[in-house]
Protein backbone atom coordinates (compact mmCIF):
# COMPACT_ATOMS: atom_id res chain seq x y z
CA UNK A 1 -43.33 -145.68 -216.91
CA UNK A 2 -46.32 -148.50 -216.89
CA UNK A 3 -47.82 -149.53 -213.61
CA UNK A 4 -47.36 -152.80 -212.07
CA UNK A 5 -50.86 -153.74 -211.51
CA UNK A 6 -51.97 -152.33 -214.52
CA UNK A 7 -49.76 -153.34 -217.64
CA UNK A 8 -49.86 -151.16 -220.32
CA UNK A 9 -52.33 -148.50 -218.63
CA UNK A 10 -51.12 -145.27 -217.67
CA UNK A 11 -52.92 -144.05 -214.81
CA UNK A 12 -53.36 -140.48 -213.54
CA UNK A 13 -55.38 -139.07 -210.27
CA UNK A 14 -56.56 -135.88 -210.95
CA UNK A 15 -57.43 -133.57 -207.53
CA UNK A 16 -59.02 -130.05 -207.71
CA UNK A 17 -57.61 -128.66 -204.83
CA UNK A 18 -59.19 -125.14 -203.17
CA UNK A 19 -58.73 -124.72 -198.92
CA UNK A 20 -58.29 -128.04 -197.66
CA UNK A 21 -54.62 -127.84 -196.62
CA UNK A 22 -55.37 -129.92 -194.01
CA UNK A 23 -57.03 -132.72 -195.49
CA UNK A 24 -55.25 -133.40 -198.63
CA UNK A 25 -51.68 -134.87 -197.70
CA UNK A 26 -53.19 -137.99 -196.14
CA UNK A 27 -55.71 -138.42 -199.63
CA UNK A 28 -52.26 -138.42 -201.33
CA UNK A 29 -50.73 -140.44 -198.80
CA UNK A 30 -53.52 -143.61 -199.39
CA UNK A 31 -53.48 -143.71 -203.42
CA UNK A 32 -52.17 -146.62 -204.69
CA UNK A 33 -48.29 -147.01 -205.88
CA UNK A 34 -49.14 -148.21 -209.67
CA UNK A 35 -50.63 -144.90 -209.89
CA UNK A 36 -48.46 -142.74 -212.40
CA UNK A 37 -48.90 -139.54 -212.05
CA UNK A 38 -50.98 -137.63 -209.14
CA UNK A 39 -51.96 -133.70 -210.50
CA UNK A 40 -53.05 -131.03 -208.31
CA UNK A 41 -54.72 -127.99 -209.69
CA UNK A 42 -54.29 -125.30 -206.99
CA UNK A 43 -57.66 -123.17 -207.58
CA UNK A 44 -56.36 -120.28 -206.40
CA UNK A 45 -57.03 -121.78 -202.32
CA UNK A 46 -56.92 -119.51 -199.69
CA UNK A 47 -54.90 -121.75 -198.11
CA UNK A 48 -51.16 -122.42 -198.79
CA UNK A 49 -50.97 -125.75 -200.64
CA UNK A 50 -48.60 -128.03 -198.81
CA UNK A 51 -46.44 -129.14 -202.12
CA UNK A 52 -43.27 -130.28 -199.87
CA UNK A 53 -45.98 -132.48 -197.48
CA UNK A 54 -47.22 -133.59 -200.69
CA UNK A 55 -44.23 -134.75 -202.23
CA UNK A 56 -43.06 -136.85 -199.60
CA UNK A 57 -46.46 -138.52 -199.07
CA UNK A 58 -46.64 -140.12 -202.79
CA UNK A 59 -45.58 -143.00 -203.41
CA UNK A 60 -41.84 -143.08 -204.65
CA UNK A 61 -43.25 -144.93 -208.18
CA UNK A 62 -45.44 -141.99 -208.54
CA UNK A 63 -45.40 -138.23 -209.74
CA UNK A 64 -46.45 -135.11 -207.98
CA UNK A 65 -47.21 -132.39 -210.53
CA UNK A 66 -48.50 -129.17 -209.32
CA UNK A 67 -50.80 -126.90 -211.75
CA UNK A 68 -51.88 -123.45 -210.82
CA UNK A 69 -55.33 -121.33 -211.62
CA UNK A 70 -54.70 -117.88 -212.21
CA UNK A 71 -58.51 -117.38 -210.90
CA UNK A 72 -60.52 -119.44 -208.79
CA UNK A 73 -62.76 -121.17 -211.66
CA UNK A 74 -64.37 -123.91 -209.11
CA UNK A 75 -64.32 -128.02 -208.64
CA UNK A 76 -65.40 -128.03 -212.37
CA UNK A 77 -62.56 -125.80 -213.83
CA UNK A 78 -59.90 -126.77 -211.67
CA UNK A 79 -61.02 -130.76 -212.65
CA UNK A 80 -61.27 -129.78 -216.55
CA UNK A 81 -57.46 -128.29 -216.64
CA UNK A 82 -56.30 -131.73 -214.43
CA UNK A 83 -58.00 -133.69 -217.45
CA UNK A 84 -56.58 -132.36 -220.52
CA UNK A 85 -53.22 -132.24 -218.66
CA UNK A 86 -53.40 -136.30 -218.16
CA UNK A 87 -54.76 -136.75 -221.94
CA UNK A 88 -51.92 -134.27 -223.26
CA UNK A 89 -49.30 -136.19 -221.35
CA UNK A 90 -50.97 -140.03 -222.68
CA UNK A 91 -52.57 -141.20 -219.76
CA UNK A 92 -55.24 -143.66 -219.89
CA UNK A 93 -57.23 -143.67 -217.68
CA UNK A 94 -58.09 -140.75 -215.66
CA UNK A 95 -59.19 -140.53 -211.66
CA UNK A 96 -60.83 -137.53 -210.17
CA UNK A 97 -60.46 -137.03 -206.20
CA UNK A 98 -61.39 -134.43 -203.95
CA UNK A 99 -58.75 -132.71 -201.56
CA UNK A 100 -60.91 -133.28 -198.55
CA UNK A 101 -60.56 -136.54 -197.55
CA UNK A 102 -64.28 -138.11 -198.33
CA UNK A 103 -63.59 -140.44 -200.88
CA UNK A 104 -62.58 -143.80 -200.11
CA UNK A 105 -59.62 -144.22 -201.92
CA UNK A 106 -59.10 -147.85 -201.19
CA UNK A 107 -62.40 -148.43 -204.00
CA UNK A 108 -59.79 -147.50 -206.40
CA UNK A 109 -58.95 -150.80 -207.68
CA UNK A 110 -62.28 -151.86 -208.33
CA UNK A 111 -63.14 -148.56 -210.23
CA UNK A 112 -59.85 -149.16 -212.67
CA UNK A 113 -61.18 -152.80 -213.09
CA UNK A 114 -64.25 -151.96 -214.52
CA UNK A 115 -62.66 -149.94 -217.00
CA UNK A 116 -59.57 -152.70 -217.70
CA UNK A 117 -61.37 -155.87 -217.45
CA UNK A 118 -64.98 -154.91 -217.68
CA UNK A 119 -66.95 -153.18 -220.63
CA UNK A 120 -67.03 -149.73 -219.09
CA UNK A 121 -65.92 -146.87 -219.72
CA UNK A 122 -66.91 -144.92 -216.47
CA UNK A 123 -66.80 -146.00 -212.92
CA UNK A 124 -68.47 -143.67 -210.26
CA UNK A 125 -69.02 -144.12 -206.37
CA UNK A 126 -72.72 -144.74 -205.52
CA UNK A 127 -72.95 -144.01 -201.87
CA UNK A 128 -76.53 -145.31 -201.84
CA UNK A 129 -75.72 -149.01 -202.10
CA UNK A 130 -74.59 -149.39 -198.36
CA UNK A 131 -77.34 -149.28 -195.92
CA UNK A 132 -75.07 -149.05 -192.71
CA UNK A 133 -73.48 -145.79 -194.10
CA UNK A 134 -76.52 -143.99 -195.84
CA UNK A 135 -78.23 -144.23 -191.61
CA UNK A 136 -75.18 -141.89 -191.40
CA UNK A 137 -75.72 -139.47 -193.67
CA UNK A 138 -77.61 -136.23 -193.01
CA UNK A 139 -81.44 -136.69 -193.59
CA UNK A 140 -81.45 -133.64 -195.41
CA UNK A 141 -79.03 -134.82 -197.41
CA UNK A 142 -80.19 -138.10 -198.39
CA UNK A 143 -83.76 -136.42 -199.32
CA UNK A 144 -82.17 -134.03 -201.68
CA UNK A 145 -79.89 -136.55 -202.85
CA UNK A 146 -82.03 -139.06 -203.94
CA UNK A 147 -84.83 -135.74 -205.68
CA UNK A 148 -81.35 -134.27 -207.55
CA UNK A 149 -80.66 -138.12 -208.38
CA UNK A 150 -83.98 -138.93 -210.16
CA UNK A 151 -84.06 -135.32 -211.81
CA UNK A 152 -80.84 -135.66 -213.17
CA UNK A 153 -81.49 -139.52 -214.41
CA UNK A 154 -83.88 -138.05 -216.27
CA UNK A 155 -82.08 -134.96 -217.07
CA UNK A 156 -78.74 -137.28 -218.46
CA UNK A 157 -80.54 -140.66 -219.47
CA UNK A 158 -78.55 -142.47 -217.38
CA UNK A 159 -81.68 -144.10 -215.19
CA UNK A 160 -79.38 -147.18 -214.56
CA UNK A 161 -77.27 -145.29 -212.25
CA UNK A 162 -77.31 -143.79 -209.34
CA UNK A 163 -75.79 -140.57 -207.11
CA UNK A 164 -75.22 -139.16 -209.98
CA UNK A 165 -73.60 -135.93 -208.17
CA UNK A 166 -70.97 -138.44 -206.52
CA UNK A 167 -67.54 -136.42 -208.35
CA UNK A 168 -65.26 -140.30 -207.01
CA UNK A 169 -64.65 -140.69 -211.32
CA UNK A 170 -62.63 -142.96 -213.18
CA UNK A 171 -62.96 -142.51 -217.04
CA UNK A 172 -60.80 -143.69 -220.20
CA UNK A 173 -58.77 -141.00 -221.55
CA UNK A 174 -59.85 -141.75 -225.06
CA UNK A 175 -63.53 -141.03 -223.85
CA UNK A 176 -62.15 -137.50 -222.49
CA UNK A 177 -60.82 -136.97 -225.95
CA UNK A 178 -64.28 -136.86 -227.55
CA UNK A 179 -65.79 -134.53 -224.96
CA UNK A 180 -66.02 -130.73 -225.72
CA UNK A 181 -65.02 -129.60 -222.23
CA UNK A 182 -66.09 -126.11 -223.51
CA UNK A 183 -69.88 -127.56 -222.70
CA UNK A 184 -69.11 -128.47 -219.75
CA UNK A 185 -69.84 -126.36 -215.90
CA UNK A 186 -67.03 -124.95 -214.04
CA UNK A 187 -68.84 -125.52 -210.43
CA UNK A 188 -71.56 -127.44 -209.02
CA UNK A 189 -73.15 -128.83 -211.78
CA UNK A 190 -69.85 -130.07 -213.39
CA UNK A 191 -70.57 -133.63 -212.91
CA UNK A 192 -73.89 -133.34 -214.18
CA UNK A 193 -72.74 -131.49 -216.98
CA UNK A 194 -70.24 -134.36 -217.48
CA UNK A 195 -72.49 -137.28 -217.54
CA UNK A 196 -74.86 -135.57 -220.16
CA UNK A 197 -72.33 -135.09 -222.46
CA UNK A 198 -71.18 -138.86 -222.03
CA UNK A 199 -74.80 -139.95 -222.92
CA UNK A 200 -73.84 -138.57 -226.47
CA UNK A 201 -70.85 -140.86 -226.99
CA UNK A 202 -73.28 -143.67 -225.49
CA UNK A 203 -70.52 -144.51 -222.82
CA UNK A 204 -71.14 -147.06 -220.22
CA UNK A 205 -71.09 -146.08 -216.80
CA UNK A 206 -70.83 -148.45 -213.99
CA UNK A 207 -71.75 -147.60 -210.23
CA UNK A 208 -68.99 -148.47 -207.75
CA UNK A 209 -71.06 -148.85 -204.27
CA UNK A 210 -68.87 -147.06 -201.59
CA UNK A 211 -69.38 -145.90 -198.22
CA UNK A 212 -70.18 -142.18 -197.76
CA UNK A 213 -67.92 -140.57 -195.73
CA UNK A 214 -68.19 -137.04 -193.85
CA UNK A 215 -65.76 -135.20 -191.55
CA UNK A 216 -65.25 -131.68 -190.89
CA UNK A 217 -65.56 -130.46 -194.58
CA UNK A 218 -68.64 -128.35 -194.63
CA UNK A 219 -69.71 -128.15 -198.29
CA UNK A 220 -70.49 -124.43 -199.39
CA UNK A 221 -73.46 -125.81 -201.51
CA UNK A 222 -76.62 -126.96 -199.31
CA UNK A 223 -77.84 -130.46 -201.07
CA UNK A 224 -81.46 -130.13 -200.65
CA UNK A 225 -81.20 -126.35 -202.66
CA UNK A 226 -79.71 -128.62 -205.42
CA UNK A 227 -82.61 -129.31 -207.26
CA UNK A 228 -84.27 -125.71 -207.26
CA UNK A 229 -80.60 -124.14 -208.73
CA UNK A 230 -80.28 -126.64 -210.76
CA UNK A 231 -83.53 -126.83 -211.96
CA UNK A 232 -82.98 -125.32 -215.14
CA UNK A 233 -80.10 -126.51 -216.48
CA UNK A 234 -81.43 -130.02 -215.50
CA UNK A 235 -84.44 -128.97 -217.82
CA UNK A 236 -82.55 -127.42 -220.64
CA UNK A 237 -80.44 -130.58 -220.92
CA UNK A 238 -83.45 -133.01 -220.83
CA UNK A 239 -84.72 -130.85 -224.06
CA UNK A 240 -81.03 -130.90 -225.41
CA UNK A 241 -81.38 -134.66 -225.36
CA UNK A 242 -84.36 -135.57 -226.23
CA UNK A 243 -83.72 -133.79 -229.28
CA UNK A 244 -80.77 -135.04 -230.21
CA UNK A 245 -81.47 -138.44 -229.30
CA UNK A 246 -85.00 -138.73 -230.47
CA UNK A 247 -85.36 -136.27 -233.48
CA UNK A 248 -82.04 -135.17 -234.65
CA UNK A 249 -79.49 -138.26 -234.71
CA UNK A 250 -82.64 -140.67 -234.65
CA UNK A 251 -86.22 -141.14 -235.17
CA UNK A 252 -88.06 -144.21 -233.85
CA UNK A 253 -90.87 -145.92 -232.18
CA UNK A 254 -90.16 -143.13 -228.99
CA UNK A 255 -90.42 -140.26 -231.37
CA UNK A 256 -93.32 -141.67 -232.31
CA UNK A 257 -95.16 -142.23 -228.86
CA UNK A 258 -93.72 -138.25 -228.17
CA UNK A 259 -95.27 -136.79 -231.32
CA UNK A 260 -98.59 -138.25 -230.77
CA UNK A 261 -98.23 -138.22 -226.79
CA UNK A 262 -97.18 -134.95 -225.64
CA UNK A 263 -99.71 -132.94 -228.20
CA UNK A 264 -102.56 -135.59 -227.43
CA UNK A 265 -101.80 -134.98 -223.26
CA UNK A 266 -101.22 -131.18 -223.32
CA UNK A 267 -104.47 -130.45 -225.53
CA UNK A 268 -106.86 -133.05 -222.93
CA UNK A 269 -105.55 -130.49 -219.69
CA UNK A 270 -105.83 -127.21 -221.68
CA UNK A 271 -109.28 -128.16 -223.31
CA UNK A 272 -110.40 -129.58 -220.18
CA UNK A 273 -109.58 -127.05 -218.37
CA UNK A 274 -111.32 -124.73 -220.21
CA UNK A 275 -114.41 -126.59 -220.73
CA UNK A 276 -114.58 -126.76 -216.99
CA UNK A 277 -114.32 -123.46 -215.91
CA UNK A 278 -116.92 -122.62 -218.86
CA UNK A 279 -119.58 -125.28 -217.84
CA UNK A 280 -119.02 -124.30 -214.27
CA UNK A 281 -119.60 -120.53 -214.93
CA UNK A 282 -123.12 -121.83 -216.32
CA UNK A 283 -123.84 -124.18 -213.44
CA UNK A 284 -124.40 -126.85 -216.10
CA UNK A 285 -123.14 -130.42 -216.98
CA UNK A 286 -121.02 -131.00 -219.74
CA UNK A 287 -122.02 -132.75 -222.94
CA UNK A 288 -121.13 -136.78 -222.48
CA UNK A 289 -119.31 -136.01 -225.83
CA UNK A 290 -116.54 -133.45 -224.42
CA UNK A 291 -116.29 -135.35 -221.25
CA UNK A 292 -115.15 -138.78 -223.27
CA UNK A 293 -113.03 -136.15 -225.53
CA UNK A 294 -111.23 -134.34 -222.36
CA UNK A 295 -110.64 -138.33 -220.92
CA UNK A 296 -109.64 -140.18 -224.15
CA UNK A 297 -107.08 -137.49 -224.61
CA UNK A 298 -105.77 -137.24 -221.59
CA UNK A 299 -105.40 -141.10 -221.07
CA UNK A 300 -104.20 -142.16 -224.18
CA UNK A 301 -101.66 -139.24 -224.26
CA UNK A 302 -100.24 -140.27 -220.89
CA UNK A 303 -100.08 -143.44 -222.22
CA UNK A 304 -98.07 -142.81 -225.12
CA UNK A 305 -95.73 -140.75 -222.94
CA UNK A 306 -95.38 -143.56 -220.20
CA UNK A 307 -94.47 -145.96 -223.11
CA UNK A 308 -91.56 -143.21 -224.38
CA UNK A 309 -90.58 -143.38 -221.10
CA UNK A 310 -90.06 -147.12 -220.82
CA UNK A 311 -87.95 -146.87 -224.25
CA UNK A 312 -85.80 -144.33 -223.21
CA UNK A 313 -85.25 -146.27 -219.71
CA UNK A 314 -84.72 -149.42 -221.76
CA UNK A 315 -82.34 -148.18 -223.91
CA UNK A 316 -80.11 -146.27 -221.70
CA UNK A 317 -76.48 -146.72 -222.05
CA UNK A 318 -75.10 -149.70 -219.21
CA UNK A 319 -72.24 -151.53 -218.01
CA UNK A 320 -71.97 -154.99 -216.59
CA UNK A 321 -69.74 -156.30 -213.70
């Protein structure tokens, strides 16, 4: 079966589904009826999931299938089985949901057109685009939002986008197919996890802007702790790709300005450093010479790094509208 709206394009919503019985039949109940197949991954929930409510709430055009976790394995897990279900079964493109009602489901047609008719080959919610709705959200969560978003821009390359933890997804199935889902996190950091490994393939990613939306879902993860459990994974996979990118798979003008950079930098605050702490133990002025040393160093080090930094912003991987 082809949707209507979408010739030729198979399209599957993939929801992780763990204790929100009482959300989930009206997120099912909104999706679109050219969508082809909805799949629920039951991660071992608490709660009963409602599979008869369910099946009456899709669209008559559309499929209900219901997959099962022996063991809770988290959003990650549970989203990981959904996906290689859909590319198994030749869908397309692939849409991940939460159960709980806080994604705005009617931003579905504009994330499927990026992928159809634009160049991307991601679409994400960014939830920092509308003013009106980020006054709603929590203050402590838009301060540890937007410290987790510029750690893991940096972290994944992408510095074009934004919200980066937003889990609202659509991706092309033959993207999915190139992704070792092994690599990937079963919980929090699945997203994350996710958008580093798309780096690799160089896919474009394109930010949807959406409202934020927040009922009586409390999430078991507090945002602003975010950056201090995540810290480092988010620093293991900023090694893991500046490796790759800069030494490994390529060598070029950034490599270049990180060789001479990061050595130049690190020896002007060690030597420094220690030059201090030995003139000041003799109550004596340093040399002119190993004061212009210690400064040269550190400034044209910084430098160097600065201008690696501005390559590797440059060149990130981007869609267009």
């Amino acid at each position: 079966m082809e949707t209507t709206a979408y010739p030729g394009h198979k399209i599957a919503v993939v929801i992780p589904y763990y204790n929100a019985s009482a959300h989930i039949g009206r997120v099912v109940s909104k999706l679109p009826s050219y969508i082809h197949t909805v799949i629920i991954i039951d991660d071992r929930s608490t709660e009963e999931l409602p599979r008869e409510e369910l099946l009456l709430a899709v669209s008559p055009a559309t499929q209900c299938l219901f997959l099962q976790n022996e063991e809770n394995l988290g959003v990650g897990g549970a989203t990981k089985k959904g996906f290689n279900f859909a590319i198994e079964n030749g869908m397309d493109i692939v849409i991940k949901v939460d159960a709980d009602d806080q994604m705005d489901i009617a931003f579905i047609p504009k994330m499927v057109d990026a992928l159809v008719y634009g160049n991307a080959e991601v679409a994400k919610g960014n939830r920092f685009r509308d003013l009106k709705a980020l006054k709603k959200m929590p203050v402590g969560r838009r301060m540890g939002n937007l410290c987790l978003s510029f750690l893991i821009k940096a972290a994944t390359g992408y510095w074009n986008n934004f919200d980066p933890t937003n889990g609202f997804l659509a991706i092309k199935a033959d993207l999915l197919r190139t992704i070792d889902f092994s690599k990937l996190s079963d919980r929090y950091y699945f997203e994350t996890s996710l958008l580093s490994e798309f780096y690799f393939q160089k896919a474009r990613v394109l930010d949807i802007p959406m409202p934020a939306i927040y009922g009586d879902e409390k999430s078991a993860m507090k945002i602003w702790k975010m950056p201090f459990v995540f810290g480092g994974r988010l620093a293991k996979a900023f090694l893991k790709r500046i490796l790759k990118e800069y030494f490994l798979y390529d060598f070029n003008i950034a490599s270049i300005y990180l060789v001479f950079g990061l050595p130049l930098f690190i020896f002007g605050i060690i030597f420094g450093a220690t030059e201090w702490i030995y003139y000041a133990s003799k109550d004596i002025l340093a040399p002119t010479g190993t004061i212009m040393i210690i400064t040269i160093s550190i400034i044209l080090g910084f430098q160097l790094l600065l201008q690696a930094i501005q390559y590797d912003i440059i060149n990130a991987p981007r869609a267009t509208r």
